[in-house]
N, C-alpha and C. Protein backbone atom coordinates (compact mmCIF):
# COMPACT_ATOMS: atom_id res chain seq x y z
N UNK A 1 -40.90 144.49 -203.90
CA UNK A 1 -40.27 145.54 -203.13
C UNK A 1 -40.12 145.07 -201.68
N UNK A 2 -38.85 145.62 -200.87
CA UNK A 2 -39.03 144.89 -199.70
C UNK A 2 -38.30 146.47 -198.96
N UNK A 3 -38.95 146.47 -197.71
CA UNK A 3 -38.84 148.00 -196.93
C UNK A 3 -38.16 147.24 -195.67
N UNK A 4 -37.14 147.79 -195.87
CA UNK A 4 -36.67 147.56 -193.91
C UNK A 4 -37.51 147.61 -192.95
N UNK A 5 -37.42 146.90 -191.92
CA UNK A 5 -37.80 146.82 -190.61
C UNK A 5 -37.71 148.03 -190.24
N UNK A 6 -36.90 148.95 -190.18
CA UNK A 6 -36.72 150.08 -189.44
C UNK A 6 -37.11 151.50 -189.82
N UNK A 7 -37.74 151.41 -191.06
CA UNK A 7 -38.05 152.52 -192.11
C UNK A 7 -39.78 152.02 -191.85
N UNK A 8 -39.71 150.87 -191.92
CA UNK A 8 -41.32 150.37 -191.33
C UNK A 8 -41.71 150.98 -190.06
N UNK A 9 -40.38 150.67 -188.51
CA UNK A 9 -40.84 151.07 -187.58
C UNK A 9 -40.84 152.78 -187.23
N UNK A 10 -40.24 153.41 -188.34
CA UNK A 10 -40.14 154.90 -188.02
C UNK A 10 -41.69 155.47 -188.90
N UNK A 11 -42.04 154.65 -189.67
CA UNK A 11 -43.65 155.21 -190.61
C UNK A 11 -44.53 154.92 -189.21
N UNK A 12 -44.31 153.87 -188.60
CA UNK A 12 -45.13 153.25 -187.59
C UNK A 12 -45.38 154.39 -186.56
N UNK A 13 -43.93 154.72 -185.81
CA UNK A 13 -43.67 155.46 -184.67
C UNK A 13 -44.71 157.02 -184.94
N UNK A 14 -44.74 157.10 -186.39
CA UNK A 14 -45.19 158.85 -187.21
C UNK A 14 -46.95 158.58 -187.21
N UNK A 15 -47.09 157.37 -187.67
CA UNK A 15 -48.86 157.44 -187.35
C UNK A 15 -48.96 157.35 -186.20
N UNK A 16 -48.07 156.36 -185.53
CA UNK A 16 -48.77 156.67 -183.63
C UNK A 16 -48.69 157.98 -183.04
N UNK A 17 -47.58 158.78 -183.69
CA UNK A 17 -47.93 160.32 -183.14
C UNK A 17 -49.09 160.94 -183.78
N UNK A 18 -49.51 160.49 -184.99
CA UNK A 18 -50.15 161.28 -185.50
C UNK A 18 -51.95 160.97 -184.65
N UNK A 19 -51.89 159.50 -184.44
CA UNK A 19 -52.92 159.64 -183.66
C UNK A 19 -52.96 160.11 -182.20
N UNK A 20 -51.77 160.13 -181.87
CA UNK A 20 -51.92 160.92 -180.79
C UNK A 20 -52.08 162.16 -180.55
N UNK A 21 -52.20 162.82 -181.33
CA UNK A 21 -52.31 164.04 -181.20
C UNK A 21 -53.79 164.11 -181.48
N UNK A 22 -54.23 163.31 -182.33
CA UNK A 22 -56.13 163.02 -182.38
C UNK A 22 -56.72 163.15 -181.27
N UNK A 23 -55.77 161.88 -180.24
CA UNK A 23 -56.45 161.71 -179.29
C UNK A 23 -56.45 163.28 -177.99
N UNK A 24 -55.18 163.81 -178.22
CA UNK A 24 -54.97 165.01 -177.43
C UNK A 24 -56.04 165.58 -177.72
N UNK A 25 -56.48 165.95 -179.12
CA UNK A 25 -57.12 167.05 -179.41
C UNK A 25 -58.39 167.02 -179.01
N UNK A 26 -59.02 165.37 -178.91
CA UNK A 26 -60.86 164.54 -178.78
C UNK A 26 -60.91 164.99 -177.38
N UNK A 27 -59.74 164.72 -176.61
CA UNK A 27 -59.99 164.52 -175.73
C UNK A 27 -61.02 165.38 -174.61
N UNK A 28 -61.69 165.61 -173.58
CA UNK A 28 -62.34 166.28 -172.42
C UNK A 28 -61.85 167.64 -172.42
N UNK A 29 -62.45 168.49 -172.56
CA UNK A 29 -61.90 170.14 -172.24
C UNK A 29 -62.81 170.83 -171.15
N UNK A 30 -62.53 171.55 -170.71
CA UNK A 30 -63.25 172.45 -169.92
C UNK A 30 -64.26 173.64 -170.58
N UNK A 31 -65.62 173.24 -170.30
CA UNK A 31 -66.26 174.46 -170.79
C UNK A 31 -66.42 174.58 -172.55
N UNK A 32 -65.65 172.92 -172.78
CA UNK A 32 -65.59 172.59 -174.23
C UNK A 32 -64.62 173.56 -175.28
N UNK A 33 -63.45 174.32 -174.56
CA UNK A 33 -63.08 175.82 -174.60
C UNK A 33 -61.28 174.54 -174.88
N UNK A 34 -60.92 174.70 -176.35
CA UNK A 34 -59.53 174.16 -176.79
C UNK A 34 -59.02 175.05 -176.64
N UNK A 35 -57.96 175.36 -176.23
CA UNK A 35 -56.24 175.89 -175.93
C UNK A 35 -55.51 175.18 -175.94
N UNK A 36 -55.52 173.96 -177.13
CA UNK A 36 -54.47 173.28 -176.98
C UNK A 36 -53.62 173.27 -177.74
N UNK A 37 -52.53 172.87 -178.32
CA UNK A 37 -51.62 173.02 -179.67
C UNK A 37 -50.99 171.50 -179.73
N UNK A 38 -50.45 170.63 -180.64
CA UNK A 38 -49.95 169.89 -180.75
C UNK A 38 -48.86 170.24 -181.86
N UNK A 39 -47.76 169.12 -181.53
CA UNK A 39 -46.75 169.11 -182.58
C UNK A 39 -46.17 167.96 -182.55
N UNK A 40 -45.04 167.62 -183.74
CA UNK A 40 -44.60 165.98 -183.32
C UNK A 40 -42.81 166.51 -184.19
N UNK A 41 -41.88 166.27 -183.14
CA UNK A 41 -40.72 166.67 -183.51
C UNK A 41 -40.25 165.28 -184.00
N UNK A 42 -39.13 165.15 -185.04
CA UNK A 42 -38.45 164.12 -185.83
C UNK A 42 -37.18 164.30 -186.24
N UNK A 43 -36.12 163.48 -186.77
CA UNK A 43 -35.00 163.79 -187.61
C UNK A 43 -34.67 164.79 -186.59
N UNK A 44 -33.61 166.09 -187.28
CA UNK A 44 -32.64 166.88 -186.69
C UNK A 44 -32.94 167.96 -185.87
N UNK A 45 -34.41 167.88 -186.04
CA UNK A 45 -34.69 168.65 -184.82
C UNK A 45 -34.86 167.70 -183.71
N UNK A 46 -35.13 166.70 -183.29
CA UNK A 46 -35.17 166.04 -182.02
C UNK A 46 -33.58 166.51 -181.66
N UNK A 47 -32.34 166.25 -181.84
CA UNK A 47 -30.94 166.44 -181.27
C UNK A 47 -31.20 168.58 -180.74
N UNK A 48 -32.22 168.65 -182.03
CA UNK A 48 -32.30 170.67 -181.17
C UNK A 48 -32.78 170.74 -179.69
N UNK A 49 -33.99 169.54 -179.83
CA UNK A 49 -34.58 169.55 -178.53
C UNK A 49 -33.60 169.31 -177.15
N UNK A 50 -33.15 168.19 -177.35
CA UNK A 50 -32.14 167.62 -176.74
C UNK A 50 -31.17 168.38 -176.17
N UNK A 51 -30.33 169.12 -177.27
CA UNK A 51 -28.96 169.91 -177.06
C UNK A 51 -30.10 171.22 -176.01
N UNK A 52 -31.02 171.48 -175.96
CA UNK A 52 -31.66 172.64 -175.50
C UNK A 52 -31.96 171.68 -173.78
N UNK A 53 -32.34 170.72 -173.45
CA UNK A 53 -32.53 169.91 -172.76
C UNK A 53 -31.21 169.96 -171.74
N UNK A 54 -30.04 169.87 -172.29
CA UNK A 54 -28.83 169.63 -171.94
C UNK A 54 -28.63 171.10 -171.49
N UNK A 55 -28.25 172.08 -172.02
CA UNK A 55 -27.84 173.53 -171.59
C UNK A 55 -29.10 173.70 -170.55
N UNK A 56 -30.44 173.21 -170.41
CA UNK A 56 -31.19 173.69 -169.40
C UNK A 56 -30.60 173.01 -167.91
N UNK A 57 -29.90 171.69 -168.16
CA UNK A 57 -29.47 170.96 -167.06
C UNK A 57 -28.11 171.71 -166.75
N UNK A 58 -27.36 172.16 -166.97
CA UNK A 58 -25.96 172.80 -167.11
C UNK A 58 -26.58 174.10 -166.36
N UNK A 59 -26.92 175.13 -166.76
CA UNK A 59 -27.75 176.56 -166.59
C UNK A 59 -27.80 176.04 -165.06
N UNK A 60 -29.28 175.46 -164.79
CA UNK A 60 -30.05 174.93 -163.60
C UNK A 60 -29.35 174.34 -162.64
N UNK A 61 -28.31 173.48 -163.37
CA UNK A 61 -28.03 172.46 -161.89
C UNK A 61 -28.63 171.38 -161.85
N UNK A 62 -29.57 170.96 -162.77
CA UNK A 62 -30.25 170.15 -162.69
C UNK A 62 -30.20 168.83 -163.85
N UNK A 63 -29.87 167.78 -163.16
CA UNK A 63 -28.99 166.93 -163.93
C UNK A 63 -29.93 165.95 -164.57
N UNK A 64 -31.40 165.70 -164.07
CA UNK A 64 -32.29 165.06 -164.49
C UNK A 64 -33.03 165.85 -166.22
N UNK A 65 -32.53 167.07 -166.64
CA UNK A 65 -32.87 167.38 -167.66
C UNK A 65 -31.83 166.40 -168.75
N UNK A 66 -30.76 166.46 -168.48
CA UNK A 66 -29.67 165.81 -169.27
C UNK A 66 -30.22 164.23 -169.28
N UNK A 67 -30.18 163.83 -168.25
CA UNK A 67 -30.60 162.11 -168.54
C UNK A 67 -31.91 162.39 -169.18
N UNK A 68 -33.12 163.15 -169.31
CA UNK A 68 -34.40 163.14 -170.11
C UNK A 68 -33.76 163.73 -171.61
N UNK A 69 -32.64 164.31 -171.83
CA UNK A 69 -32.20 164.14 -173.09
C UNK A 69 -31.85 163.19 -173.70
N UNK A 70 -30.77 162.36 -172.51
CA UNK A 70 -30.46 161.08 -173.32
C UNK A 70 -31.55 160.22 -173.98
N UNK A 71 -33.01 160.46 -173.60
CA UNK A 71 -34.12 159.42 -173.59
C UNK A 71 -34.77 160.14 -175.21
N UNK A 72 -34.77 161.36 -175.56
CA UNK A 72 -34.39 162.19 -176.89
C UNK A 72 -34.03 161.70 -177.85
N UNK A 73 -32.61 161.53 -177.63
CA UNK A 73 -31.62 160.87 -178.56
C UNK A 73 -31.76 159.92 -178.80
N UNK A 74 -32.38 158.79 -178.10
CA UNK A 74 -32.89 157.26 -178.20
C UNK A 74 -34.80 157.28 -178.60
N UNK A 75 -34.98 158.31 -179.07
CA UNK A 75 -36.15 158.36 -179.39
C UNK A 75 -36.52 158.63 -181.22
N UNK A 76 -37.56 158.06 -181.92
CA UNK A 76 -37.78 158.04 -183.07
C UNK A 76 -38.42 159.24 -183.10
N UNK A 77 -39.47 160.03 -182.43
CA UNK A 77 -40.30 161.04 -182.23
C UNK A 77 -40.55 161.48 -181.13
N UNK A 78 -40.71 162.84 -180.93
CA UNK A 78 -41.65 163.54 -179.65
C UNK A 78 -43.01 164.23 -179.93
N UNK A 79 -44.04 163.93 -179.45
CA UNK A 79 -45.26 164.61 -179.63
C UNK A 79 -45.03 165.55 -178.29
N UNK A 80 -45.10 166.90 -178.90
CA UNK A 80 -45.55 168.05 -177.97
C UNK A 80 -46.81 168.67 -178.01
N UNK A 81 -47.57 168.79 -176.39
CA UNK A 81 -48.48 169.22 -176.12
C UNK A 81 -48.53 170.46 -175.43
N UNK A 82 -48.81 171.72 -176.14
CA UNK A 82 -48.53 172.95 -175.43
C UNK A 82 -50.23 173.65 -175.02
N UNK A 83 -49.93 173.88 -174.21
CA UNK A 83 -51.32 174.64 -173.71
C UNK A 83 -51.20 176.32 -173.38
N UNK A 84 -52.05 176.84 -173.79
CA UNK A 84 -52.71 178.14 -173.30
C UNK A 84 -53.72 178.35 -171.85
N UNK A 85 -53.27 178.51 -171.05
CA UNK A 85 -53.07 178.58 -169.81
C UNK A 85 -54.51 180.21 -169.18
N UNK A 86 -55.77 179.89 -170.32
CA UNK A 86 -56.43 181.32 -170.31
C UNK A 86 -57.43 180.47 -169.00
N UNK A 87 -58.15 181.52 -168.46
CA UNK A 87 -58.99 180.98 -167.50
C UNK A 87 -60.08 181.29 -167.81
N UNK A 88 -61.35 180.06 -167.28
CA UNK A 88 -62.41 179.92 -168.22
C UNK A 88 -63.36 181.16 -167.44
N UNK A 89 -63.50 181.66 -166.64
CA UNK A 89 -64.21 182.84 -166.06
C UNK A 89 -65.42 181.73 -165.44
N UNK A 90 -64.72 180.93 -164.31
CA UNK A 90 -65.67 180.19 -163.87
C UNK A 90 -66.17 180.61 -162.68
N UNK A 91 -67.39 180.96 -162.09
CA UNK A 91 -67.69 181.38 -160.89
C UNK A 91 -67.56 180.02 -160.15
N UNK A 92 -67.33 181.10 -158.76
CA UNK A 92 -66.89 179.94 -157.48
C UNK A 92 -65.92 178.46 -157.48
N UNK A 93 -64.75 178.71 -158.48
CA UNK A 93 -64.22 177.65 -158.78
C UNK A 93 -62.75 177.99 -158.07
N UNK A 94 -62.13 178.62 -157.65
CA UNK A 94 -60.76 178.86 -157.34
C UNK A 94 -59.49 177.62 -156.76
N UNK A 95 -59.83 176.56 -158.07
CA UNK A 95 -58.97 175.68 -158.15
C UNK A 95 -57.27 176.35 -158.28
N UNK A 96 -57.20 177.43 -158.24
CA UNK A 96 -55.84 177.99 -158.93
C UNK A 96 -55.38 178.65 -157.63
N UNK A 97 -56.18 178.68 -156.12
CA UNK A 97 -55.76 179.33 -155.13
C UNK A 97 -56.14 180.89 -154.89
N UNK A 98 -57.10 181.33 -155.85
CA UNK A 98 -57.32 182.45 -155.90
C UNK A 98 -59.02 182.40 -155.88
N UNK A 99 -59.55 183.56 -155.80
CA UNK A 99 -61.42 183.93 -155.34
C UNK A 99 -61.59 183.16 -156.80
N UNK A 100 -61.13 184.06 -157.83
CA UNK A 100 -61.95 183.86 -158.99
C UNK A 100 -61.01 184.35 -159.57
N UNK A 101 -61.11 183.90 -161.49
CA UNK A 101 -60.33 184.44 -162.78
C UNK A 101 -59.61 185.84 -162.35
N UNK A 102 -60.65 186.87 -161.72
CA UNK A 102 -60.47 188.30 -161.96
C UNK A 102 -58.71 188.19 -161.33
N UNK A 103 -59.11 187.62 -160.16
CA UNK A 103 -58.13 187.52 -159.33
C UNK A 103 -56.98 187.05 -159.67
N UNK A 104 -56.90 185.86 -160.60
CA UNK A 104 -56.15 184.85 -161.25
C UNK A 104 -55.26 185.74 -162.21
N UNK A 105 -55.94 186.22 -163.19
CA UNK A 105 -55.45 187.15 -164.20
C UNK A 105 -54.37 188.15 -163.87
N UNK A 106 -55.22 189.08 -162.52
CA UNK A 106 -54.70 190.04 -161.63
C UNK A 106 -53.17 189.81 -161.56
N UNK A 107 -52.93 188.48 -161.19
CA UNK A 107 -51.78 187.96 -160.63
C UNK A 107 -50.95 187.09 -161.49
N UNK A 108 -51.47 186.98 -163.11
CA UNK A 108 -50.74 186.56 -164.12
C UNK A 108 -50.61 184.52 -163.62
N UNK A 109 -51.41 184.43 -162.77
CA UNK A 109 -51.42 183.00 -161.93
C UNK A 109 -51.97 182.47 -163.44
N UNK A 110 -51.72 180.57 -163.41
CA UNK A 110 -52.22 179.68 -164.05
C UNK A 110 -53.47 179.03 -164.00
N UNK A 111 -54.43 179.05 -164.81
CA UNK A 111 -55.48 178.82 -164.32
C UNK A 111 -55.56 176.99 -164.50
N UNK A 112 -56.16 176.42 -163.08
CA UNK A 112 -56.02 174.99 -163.15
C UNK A 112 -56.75 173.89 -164.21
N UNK A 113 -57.48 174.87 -164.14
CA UNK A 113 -58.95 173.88 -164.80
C UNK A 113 -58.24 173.55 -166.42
N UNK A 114 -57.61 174.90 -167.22
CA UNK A 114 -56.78 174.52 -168.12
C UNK A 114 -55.08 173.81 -168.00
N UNK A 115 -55.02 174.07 -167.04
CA UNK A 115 -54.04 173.13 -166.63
C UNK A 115 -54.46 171.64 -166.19
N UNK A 116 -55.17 171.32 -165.92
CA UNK A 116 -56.04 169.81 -165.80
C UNK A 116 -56.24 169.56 -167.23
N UNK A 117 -56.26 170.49 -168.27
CA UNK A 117 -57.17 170.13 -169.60
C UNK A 117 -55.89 169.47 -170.15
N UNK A 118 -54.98 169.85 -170.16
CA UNK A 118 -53.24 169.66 -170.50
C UNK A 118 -53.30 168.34 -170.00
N UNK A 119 -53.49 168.21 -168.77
CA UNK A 119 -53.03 166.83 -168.29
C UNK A 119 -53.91 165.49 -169.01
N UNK A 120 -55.36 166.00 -168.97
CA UNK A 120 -56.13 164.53 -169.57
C UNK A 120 -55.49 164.38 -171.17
N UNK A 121 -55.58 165.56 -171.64
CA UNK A 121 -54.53 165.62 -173.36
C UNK A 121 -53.77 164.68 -173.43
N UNK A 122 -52.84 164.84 -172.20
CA UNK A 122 -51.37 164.35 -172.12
C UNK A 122 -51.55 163.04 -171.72
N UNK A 123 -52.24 162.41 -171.11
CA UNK A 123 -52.58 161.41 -170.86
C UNK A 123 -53.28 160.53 -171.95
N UNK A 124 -54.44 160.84 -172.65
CA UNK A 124 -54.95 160.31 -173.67
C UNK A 124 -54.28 160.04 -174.65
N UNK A 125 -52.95 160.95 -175.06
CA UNK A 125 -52.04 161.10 -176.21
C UNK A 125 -51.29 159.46 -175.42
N UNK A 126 -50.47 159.65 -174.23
CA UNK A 126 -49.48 158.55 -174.22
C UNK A 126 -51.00 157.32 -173.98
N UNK A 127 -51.68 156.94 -173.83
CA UNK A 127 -52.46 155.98 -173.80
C UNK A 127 -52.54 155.15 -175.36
N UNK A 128 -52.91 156.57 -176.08
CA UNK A 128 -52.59 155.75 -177.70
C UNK A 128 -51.15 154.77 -177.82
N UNK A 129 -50.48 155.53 -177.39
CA UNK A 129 -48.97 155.54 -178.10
C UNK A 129 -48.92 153.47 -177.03
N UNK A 130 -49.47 153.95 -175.75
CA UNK A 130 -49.27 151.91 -175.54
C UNK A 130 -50.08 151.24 -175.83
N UNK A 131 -51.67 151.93 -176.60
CA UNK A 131 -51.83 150.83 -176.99
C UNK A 131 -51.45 150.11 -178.32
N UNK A 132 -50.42 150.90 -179.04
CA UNK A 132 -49.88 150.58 -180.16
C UNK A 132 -48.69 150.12 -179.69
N UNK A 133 -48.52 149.75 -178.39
CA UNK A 133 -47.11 148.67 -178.14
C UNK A 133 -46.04 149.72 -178.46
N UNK A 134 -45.62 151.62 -178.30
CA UNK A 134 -45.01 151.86 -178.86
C UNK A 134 -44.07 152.68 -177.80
N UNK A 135 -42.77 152.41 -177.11
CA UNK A 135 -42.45 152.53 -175.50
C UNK A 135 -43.04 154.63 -175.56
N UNK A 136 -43.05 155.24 -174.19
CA UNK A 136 -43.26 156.23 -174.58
C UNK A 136 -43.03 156.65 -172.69
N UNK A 137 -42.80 158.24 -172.53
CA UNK A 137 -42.89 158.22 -171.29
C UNK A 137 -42.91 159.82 -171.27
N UNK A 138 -43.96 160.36 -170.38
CA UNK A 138 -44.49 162.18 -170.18
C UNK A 138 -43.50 162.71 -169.27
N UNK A 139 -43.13 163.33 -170.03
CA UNK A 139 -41.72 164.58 -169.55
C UNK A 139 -41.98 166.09 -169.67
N UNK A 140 -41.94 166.92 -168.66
CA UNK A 140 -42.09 168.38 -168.60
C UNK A 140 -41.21 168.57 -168.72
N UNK A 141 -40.04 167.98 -168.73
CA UNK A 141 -38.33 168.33 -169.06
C UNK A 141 -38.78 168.89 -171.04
N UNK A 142 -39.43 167.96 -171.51
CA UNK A 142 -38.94 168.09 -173.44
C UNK A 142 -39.93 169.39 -173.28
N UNK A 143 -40.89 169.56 -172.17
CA UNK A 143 -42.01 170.64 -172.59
C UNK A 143 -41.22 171.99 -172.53
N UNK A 144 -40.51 172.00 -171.11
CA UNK A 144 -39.91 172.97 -171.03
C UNK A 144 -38.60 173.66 -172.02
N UNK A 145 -37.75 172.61 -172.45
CA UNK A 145 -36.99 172.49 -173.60
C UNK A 145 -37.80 173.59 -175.03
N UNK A 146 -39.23 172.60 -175.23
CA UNK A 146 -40.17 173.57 -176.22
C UNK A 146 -40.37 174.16 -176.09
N UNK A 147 -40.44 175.16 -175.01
CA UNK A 147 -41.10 176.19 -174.69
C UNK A 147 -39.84 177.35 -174.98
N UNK A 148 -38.82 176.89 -174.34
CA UNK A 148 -37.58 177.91 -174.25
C UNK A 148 -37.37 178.00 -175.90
N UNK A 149 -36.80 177.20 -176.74
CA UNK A 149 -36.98 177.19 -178.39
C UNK A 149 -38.14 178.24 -179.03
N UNK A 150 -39.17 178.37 -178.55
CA UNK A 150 -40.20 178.96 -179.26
C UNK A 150 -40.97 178.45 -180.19
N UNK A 151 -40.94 176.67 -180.07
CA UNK A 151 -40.96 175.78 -181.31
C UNK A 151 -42.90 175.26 -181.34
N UNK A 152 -43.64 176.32 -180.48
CA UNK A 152 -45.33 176.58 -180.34
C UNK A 152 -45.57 177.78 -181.32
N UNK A 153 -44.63 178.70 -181.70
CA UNK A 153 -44.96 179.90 -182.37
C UNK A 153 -46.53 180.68 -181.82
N UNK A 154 -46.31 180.59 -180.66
CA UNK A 154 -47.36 181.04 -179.79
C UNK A 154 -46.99 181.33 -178.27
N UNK A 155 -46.68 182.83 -178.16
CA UNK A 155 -46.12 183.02 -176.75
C UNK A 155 -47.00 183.20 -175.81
N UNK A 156 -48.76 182.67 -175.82
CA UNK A 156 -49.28 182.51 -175.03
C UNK A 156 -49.48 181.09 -174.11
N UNK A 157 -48.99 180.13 -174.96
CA UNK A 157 -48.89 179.07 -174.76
C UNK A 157 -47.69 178.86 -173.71
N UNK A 158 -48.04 178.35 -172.61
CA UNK A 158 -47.19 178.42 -171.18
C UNK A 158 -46.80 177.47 -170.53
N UNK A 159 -47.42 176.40 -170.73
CA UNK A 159 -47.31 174.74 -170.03
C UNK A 159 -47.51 173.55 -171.00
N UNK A 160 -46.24 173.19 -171.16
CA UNK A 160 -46.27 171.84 -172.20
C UNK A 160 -45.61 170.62 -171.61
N UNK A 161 -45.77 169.48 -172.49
CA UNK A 161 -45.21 168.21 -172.04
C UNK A 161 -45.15 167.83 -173.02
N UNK A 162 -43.88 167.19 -173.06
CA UNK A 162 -43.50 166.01 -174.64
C UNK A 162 -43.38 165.18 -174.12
N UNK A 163 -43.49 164.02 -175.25
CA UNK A 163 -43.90 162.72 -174.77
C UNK A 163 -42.90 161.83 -176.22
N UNK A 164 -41.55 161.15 -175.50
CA UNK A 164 -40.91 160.62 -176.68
C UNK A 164 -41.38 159.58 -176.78
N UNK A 165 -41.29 159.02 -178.02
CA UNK A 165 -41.77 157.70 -179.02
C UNK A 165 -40.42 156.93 -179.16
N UNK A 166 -40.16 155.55 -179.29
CA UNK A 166 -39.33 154.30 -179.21
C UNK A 166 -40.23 153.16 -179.19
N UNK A 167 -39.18 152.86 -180.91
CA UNK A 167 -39.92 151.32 -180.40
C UNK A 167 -37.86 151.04 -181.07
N UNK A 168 -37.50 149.72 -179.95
CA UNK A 168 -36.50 149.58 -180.12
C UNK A 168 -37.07 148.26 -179.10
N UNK A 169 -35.97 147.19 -179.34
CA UNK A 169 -35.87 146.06 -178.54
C UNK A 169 -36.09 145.99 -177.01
N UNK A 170 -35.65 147.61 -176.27
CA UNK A 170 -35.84 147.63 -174.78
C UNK A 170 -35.83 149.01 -174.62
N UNK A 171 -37.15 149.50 -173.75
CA UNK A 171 -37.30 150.61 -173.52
C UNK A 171 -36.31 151.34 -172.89
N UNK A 172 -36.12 152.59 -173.78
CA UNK A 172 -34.82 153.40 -173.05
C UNK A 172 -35.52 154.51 -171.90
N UNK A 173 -37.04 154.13 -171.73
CA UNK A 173 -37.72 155.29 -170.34
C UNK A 173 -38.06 154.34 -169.35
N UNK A 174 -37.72 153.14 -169.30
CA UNK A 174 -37.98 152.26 -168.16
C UNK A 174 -37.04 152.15 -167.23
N UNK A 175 -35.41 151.74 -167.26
CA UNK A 175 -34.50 151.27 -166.52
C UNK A 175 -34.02 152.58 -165.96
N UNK A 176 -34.62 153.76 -166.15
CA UNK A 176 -34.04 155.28 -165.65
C UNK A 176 -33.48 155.45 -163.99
N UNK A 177 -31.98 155.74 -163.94
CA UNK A 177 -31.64 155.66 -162.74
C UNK A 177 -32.14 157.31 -162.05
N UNK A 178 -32.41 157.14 -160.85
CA UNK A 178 -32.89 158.88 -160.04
C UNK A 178 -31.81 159.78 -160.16
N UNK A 179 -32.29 160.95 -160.49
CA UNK A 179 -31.09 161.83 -160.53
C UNK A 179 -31.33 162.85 -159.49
């Protein structure tokens, strides 16, 4: 039996998400307290993400959503990391700009400490993905894209980041011109 190169590198691209999302999940939490969600988009839904990517740049004005689509479309997978944004009821911590939670809540504000928890996630997840040699690059553009879709099936979940997967001859998230 002999399997294409490219049916090889798309099984490849699917376990590196799949450990990435391991690693999201192992990773450091606050208060040891998960709110996290993972997902890994593929096939014809990546172009949903995308086309949603594109109307957010059109809408906005904002033209850097469209070029983070193009990087979509040149992508084998996206691992999405969505977070729940609850606050841990930490005394004397008002990382979020506020006294305390009560206050935080009060004001429907984001609490940081779970917003930091998002970030080491997000970080640990693309760490897998190079050390499997597999190009990859953290975008709040694909998070926000997920979020507008509803594609967390969880409307508490408030702050995400996707993170596309490529393995192709030359990274299509490196040569990115500023928009």
């Amino acid at each position: 039996m002999i399997t294409k190169g490219e049916e090889m590198e798309q099984r490849g691209v699917e376990q590196v998400a799949a450990l990435m999302c391991t690693a999201a999940r192992t990773a450091p939490k606050g208060r040891g307290i998960d709110n996290l969600t993972t997902l890994v988009v593929t096939g014809s839904d990546l172009q949903k993400l995308s086309a949603e990517m594109r109307k957010i740049s059109e809408e906005c004005g904002a033209p850097f959503f469209a070029r983070d689509a193009a990087n979509v479309d040149a992508s084998q997978a996206v691992v999405l990391l969505g977070q729940k944004l609850v606050p841990f009821n930490l005394p004397m911590c008002g990382y979020c700009g506020f006294k305390d939670c009560k206050e935080t809540v009060a004001v429907n504000a984001a609490c940081a400490i779970s917003a930091g928890d998002l970030g080491i996630a997000t970080l640990s997840a693309a760490a897998v993905a190079a050390q499997h040699h597999v190009d990859n690059r953290i975008m709040f553009t694909i998070g926000r894209a997920a979020l507008n879709l509803g594609l967390f099936d969880d409307d508490k979940i408030t702050m995400a980041y996707g993170i596309p997967l490529s393995v192709s001859g030359k990274s299509p998230f490196f040569d990115r011109k500023p928009v």
